[in-house]
C-alpha atoms as a PDB file:
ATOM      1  CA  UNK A   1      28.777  14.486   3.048  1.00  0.00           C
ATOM      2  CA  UNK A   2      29.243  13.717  -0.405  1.00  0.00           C
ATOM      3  CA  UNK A   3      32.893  11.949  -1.697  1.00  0.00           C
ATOM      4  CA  UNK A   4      35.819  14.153  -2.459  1.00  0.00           C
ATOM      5  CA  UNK A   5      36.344  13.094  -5.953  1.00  0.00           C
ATOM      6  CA  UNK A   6      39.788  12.270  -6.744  1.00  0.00           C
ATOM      7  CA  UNK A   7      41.308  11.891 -10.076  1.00  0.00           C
ATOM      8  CA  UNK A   8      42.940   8.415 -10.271  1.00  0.00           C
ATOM      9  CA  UNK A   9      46.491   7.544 -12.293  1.00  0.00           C
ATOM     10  CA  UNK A  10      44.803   5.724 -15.100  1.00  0.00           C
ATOM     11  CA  UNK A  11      45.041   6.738 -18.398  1.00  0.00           C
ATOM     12  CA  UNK A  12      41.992   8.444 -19.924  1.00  0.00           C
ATOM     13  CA  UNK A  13      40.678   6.610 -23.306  1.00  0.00           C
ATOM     14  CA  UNK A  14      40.646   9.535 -25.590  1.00  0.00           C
ATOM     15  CA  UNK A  15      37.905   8.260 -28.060  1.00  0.00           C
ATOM     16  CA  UNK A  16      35.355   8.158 -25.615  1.00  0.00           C
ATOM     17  CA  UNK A  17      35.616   9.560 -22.073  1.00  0.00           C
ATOM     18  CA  UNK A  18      33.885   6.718 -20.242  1.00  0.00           C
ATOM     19  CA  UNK A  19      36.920   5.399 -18.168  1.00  0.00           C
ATOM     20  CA  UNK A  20      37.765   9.219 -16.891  1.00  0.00           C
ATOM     21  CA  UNK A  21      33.974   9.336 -15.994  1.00  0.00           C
ATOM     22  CA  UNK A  22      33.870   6.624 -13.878  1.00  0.00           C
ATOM     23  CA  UNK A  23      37.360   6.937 -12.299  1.00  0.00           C
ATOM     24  CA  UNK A  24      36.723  10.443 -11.377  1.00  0.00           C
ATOM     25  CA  UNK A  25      33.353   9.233 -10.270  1.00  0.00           C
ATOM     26  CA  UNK A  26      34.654   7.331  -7.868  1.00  0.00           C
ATOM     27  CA  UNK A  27      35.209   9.085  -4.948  1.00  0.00           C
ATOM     28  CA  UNK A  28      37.165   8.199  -1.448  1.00  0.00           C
ATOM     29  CA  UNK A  29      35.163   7.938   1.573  1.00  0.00           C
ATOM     30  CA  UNK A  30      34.283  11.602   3.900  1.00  0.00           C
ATOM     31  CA  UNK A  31      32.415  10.187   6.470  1.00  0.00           C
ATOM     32  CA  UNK A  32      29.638   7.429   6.541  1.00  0.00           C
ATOM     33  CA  UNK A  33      27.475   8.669   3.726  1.00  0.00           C
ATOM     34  CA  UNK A  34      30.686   9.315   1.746  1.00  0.00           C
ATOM     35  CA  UNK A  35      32.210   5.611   1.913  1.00  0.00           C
ATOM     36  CA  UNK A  36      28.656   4.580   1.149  1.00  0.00           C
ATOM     37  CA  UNK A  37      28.451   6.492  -1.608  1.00  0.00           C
ATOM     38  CA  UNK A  38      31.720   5.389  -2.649  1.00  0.00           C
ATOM     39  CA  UNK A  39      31.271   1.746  -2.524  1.00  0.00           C
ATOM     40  CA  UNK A  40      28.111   2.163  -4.310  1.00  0.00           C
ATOM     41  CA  UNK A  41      29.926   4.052  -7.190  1.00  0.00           C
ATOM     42  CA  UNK A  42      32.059   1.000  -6.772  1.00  0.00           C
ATOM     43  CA  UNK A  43      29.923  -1.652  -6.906  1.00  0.00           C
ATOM     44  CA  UNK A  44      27.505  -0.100 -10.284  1.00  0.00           C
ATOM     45  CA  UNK A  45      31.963   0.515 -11.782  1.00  0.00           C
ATOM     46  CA  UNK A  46      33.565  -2.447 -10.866  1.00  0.00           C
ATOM     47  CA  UNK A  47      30.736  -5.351 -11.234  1.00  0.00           C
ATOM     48  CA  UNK A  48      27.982  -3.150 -14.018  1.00  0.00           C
ATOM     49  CA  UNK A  49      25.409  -4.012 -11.731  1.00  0.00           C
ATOM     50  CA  UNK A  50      22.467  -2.592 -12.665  1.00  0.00           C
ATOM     51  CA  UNK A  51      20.394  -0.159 -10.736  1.00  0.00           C
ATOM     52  CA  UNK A  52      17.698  -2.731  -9.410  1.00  0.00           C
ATOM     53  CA  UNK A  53      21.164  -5.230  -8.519  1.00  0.00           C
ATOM     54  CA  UNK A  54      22.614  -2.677  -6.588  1.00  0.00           C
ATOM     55  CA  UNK A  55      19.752  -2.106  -4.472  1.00  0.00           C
ATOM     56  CA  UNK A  56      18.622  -5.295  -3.973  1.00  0.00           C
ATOM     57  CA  UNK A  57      22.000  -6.258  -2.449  1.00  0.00           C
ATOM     58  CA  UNK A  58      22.028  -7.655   0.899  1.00  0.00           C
ATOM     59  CA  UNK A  59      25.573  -7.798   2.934  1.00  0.00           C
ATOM     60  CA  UNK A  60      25.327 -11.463   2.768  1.00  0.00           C
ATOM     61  CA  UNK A  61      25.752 -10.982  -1.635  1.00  0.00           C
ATOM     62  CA  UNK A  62      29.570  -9.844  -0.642  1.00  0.00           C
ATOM     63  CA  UNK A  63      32.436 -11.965  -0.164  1.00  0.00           C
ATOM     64  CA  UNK A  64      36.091 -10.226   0.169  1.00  0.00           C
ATOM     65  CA  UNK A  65      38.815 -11.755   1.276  1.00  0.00           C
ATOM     66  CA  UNK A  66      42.530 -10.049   1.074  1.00  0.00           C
ATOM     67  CA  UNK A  67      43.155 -11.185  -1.844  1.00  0.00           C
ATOM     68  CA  UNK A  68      39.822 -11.621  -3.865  1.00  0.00           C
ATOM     69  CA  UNK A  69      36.426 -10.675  -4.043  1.00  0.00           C
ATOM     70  CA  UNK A  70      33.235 -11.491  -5.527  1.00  0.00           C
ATOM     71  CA  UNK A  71      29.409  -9.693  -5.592  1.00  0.00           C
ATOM     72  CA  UNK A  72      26.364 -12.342  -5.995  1.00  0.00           C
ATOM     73  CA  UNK A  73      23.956  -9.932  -8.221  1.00  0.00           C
ATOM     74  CA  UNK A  74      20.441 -10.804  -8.046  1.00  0.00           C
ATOM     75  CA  UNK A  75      19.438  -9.832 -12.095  1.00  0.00           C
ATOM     76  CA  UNK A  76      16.117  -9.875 -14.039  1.00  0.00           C
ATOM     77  CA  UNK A  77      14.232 -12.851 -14.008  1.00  0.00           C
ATOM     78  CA  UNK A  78      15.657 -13.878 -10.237  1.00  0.00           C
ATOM     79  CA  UNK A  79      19.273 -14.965 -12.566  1.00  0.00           C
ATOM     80  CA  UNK A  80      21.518 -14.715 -10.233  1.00  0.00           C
ATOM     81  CA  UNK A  81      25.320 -14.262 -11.004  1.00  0.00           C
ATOM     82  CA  UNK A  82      28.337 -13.769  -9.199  1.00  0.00           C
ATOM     83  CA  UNK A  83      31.199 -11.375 -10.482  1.00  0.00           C
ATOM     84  CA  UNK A  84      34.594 -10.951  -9.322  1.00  0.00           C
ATOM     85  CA  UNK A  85      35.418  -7.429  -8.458  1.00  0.00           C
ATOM     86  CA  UNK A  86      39.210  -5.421  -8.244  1.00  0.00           C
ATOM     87  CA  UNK A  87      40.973  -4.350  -5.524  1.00  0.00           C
ATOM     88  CA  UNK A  88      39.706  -0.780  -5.821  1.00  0.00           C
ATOM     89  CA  UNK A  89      36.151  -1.988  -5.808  1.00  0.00           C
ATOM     90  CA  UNK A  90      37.038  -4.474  -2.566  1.00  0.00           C
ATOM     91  CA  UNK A  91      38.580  -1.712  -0.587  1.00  0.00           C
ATOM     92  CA  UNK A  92      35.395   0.693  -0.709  1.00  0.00           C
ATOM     93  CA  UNK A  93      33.186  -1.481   0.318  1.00  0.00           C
ATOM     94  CA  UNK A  94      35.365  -3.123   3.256  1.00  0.00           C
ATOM     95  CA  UNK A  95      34.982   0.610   3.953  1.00  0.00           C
ATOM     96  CA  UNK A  96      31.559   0.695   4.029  1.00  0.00           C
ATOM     97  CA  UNK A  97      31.030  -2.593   6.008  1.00  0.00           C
ATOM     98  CA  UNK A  98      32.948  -1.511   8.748  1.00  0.00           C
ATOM     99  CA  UNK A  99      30.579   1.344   8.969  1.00  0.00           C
ATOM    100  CA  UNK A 100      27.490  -0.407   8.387  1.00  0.00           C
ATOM    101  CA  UNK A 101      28.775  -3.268  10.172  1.00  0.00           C
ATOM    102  CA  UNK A 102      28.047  -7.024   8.604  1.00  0.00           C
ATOM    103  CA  UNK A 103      25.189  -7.936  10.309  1.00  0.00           C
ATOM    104  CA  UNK A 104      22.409  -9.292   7.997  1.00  0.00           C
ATOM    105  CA  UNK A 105      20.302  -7.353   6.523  1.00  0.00           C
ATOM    106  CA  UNK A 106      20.304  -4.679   3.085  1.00  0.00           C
ATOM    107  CA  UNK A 107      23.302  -3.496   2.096  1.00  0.00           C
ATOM    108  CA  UNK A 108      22.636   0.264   1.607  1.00  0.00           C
ATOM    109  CA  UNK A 109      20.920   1.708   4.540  1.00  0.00           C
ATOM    110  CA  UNK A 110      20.420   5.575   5.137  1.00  0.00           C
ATOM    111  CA  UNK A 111      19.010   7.684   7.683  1.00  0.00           C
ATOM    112  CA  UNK A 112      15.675   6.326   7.275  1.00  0.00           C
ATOM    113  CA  UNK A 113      16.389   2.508   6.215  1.00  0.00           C
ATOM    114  CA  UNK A 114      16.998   0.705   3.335  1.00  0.00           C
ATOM    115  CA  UNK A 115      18.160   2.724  -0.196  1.00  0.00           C
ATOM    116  CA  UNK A 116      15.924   2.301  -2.692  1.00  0.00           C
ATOM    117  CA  UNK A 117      16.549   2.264  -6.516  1.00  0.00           C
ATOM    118  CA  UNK A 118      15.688   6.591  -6.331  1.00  0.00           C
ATOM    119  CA  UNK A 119      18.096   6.750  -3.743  1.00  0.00           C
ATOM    120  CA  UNK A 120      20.605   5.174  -5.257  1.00  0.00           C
ATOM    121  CA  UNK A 121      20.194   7.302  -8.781  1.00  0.00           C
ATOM    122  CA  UNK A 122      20.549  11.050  -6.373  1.00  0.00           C
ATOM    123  CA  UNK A 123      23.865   9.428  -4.974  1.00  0.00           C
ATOM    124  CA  UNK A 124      25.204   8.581  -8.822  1.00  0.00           C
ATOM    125  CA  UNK A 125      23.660  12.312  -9.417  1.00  0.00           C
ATOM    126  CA  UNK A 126      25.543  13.641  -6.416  1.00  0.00           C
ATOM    127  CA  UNK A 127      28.416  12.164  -6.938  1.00  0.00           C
ATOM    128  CA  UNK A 128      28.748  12.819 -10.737  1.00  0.00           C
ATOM    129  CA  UNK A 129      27.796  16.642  -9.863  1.00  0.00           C
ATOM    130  CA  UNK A 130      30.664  16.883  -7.025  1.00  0.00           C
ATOM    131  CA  UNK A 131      33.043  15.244 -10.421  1.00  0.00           C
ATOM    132  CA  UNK A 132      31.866  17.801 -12.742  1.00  0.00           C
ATOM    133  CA  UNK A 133      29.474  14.925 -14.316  1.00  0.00           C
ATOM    134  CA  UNK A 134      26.367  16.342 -14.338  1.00  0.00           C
ATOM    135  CA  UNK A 135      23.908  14.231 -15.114  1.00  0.00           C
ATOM    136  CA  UNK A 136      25.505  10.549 -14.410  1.00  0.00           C
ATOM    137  CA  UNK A 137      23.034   7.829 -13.711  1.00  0.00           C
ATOM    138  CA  UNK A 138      23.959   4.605 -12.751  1.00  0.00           C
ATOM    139  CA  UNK A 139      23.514   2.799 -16.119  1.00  0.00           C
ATOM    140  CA  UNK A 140      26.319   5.087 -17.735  1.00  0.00           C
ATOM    141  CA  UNK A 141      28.699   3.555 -15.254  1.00  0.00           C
ATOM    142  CA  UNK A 142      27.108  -0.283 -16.065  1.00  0.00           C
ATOM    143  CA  UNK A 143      27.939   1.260 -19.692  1.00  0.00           C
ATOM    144  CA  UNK A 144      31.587   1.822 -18.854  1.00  0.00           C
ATOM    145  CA  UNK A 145      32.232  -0.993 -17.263  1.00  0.00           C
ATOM    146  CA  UNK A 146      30.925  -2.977 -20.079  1.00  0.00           C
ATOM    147  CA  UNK A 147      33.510  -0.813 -22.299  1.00  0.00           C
ATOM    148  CA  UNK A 148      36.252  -1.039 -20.157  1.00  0.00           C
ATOM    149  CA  UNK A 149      35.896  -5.373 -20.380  1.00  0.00           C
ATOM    150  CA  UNK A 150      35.919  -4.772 -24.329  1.00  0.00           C
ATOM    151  CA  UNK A 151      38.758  -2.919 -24.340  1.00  0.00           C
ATOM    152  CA  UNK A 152      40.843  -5.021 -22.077  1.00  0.00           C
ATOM    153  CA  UNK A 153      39.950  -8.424 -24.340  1.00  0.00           C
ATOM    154  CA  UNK A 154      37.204  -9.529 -22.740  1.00  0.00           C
ATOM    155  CA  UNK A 155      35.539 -11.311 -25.967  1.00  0.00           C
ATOM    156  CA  UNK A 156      31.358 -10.871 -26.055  1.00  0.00           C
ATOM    157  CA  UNK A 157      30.484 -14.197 -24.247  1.00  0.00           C
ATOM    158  CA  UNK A 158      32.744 -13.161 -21.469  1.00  0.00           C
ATOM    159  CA  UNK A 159      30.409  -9.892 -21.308  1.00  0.00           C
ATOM    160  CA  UNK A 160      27.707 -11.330 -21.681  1.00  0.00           C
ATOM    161  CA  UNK A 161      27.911 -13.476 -18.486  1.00  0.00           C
ATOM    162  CA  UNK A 162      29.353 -11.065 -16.249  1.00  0.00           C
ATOM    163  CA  UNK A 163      26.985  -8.048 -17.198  1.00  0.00           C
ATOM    164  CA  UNK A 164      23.864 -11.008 -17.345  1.00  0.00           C
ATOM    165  CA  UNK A 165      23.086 -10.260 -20.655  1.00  0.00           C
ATOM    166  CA  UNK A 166      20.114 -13.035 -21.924  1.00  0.00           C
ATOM    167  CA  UNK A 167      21.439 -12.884 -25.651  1.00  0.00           C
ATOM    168  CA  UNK A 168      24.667 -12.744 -27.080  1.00  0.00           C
ATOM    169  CA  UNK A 169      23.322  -9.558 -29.423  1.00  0.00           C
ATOM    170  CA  UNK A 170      22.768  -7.340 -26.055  1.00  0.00           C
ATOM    171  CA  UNK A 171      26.373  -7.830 -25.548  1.00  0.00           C
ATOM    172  CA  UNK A 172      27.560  -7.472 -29.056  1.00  0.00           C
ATOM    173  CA  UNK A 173      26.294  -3.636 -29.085  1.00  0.00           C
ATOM    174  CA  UNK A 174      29.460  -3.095 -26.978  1.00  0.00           C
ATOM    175  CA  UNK A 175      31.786  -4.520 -29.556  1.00  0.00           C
ATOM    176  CA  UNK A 176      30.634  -1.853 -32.653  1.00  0.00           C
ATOM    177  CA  UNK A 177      34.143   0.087 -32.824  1.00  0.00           C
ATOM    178  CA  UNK A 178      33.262   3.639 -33.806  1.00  0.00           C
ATOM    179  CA  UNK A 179      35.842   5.833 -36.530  1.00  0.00           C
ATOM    180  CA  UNK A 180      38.516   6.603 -34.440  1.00  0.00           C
ATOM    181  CA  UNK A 181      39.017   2.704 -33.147  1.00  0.00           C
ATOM    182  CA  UNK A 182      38.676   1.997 -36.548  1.00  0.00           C
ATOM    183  CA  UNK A 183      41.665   4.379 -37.567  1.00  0.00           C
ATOM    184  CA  UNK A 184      43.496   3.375 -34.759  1.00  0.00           C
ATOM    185  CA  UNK A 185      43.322  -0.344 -35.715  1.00  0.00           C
ATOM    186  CA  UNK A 186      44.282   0.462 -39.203  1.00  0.00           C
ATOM    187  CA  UNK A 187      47.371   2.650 -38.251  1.00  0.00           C
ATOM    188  CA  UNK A 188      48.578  -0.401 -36.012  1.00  0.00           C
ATOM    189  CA  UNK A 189      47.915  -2.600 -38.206  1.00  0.00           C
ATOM    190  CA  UNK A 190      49.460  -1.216 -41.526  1.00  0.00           C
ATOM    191  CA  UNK A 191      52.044   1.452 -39.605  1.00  0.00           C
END
């Protein structure tokens, strides 16, 4: 079964939409195929890994603890980086590894082995269908992440390194405020 999507508390960013997609995105857990779903929602949310990172994760890339966690992301060009992920992000794919258990071995398995990166595109497509998101693919989430760390005060070279960007100007894309930022800024400013 697919996730039950579940709205979450945090407030939607008006200009853009990106933070509701993603939150509503991710789903909890119905069963295993739902908590893997889930904590694959989490991991392309919560760490902007990119489609090819996400299946090339093996249970070994994953460190939680209670209190912090971290995903080693295996990038273009065999860079490798590791990126702290939130408690949300933690808890579905604890989830997940206590269904898939933490032996070595791929991350994302299914009924016939190892995800691969098509499989991992129909869950985002699943998922954002059961959300009323028709048509979310896995880079749109990488996208809002990327957003979200901008809008929080991440400055670029902080992007840069946790999305593995190889130039600064990759990053900076995410920086352009469009017209209602700008009026935003200008109403705080001179208000």
């Amino acid at each position: 079964m697919r996730p039950a999507v579940v709205a979450t508390s945090m407030t939607v960013a008006a200009r853009s939409g990106s933070r509701a997609r993603g939150q509503r995105a991710l789903g909890m857990g119905d069963g295993q195929s739902g908590d893997r779903d889930a904590a694959i929602i989490a991991v392309l949310l919560y760490a902007g890994a990119r489609e090819e990172e996400c299946v090339r994760l093996e249970v070994d890339d994953i460190a939680i603890t209670a209190r912090t966690g971290t995903v080693r992301l295996h990038g273009k060009g065999d860079q490798v980086r590791t990126v702290p992920i939130p408690p949300t992000a933690r808890a579905r794919i604890s989830a997940w590894l206590d269904i898939r258990g933490r032996q070595p071995g791929p991350l994302w398995i299914g009924q016939r082995g190892a995800l691969t990166i098509s499989g991992i595109v129909q869950v985002v497509l699943a998922v954002g269908d059961d959300a009323k998101l028709p048509g979310l693919r896995p880079h749109r989430l990488r996208h809002t992440y990327a957003t979200r760390l901008r809008e929080g005060g991440a400055d670029v070279a902080q992007v840069q390194a946790l999305l593995g960007h190889a130039s600064l100007d990759t990053s900076a894309r995410y920086f352009r405020a469009g017209t209602t930022e700008q009026a935003a800024v200008v109403n705080r400013v001179f208000d």
